[in-house]
Protein backbone atom coordinates (compact mmCIF):
# COMPACT_ATOMS: atom_id res chain seq x y z
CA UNK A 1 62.39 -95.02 -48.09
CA UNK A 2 61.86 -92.24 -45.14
CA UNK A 3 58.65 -90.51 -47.37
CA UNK A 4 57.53 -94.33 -48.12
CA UNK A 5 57.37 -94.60 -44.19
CA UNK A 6 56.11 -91.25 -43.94
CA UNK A 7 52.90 -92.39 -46.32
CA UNK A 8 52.58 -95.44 -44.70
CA UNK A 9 51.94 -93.75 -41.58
CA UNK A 10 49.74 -90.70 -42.94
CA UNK A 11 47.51 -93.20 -44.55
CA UNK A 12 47.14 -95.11 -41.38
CA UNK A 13 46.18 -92.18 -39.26
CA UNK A 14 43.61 -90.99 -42.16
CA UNK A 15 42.24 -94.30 -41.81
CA UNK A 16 42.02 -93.85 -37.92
CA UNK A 17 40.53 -90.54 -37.98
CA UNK A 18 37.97 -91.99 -40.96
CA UNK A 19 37.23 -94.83 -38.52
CA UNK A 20 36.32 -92.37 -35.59
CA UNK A 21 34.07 -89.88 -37.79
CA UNK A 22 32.07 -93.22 -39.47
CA UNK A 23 31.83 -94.52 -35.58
CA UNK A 24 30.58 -91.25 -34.66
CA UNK A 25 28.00 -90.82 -37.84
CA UNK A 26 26.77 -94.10 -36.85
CA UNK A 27 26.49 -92.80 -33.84
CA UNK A 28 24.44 -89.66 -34.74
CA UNK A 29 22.52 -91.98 -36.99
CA UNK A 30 21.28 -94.11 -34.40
CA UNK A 31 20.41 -91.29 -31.82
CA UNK A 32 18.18 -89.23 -34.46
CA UNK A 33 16.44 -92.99 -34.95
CA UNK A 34 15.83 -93.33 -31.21
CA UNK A 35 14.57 -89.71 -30.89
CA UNK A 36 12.44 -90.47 -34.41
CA UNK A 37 10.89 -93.47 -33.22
CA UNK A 38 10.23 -91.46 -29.73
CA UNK A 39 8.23 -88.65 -31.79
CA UNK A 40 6.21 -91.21 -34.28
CA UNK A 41 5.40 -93.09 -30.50
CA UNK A 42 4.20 -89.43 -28.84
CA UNK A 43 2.16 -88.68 -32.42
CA UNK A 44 0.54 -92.11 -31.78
CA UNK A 45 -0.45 -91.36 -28.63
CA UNK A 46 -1.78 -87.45 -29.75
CA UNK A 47 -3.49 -88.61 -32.46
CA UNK A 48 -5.32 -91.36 -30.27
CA UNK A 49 -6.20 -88.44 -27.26
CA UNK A 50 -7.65 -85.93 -30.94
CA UNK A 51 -9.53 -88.69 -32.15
CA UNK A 52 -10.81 -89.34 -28.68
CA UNK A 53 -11.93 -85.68 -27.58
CA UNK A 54 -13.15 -85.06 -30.90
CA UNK A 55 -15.70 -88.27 -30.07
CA UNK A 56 -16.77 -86.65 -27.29
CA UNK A 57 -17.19 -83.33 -28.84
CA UNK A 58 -19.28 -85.04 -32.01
CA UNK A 59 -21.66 -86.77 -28.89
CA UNK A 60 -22.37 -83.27 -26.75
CA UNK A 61 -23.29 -81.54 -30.42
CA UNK A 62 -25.42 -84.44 -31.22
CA UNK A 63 -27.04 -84.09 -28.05
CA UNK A 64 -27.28 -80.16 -27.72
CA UNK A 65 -29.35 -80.21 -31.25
CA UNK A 66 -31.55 -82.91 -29.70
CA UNK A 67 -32.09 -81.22 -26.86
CA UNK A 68 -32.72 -77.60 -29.33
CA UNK A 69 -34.60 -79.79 -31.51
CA UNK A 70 -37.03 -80.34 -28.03
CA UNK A 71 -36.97 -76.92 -27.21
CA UNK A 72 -38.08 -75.61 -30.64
CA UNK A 73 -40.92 -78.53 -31.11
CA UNK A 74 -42.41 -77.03 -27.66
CA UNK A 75 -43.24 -73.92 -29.71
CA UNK A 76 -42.06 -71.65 -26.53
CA UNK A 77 -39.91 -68.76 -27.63
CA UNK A 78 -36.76 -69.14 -24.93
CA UNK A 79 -35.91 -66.29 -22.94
CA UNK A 80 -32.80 -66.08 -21.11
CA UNK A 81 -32.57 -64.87 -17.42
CA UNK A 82 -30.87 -61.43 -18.65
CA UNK A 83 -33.47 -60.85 -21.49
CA UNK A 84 -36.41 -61.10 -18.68
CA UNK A 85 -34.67 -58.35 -16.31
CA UNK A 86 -35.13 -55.01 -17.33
CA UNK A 87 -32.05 -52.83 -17.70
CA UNK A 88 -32.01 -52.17 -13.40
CA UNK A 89 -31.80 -56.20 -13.23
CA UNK A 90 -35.07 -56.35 -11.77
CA UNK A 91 -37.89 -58.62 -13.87
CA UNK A 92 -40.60 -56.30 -15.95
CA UNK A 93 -43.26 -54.98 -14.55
CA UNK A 94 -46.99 -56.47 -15.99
């Protein structure tokens, strides 16, 4: 009768503690969903900023070959400021 008891009441505190550890898995659960959901969101919102900049990086290359394409038609070899100066930083002498 007493180790009938006894069971009785080990089985009901293994069904407490059981309760507590599902209660806090759920738990767990639910914060690594929040905090997933919160990454996915801040991804979004990276991906959206990449796509944007590389827009604007695509335009400014388009342009700088238009603008090289200009350059070269004009059948002027460019010369940069530093290639005119001679090696004192003054310009050549003619």
């Amino acid at each position: 009768m007493m180790l009938n008891l006894f069971l009785f009441v080990l089985a009901g505190v293994q069904a407490a503690a059981l309760l507590i550890a599902a209660k806090r898995a759920d738990a767990i659960a639910s914060e690594v969903a929040i905090h997933t959901e919160k990454n996915t969101e801040d991804l979004k919102a990276l991906m959206q900023e990449n796509t944007a900049l590389t827009l604007q990086v695509k335009k400014n290359t388009d342009l700088l070959e238009e603008i090289h394409r200009h350059v070269t038609a004009l059948g002027a070899p460019l010369v940069l400021p530093d290639e005119r100066d001679d090696a004192e930083g003054s310009p050549p002498s003619t």
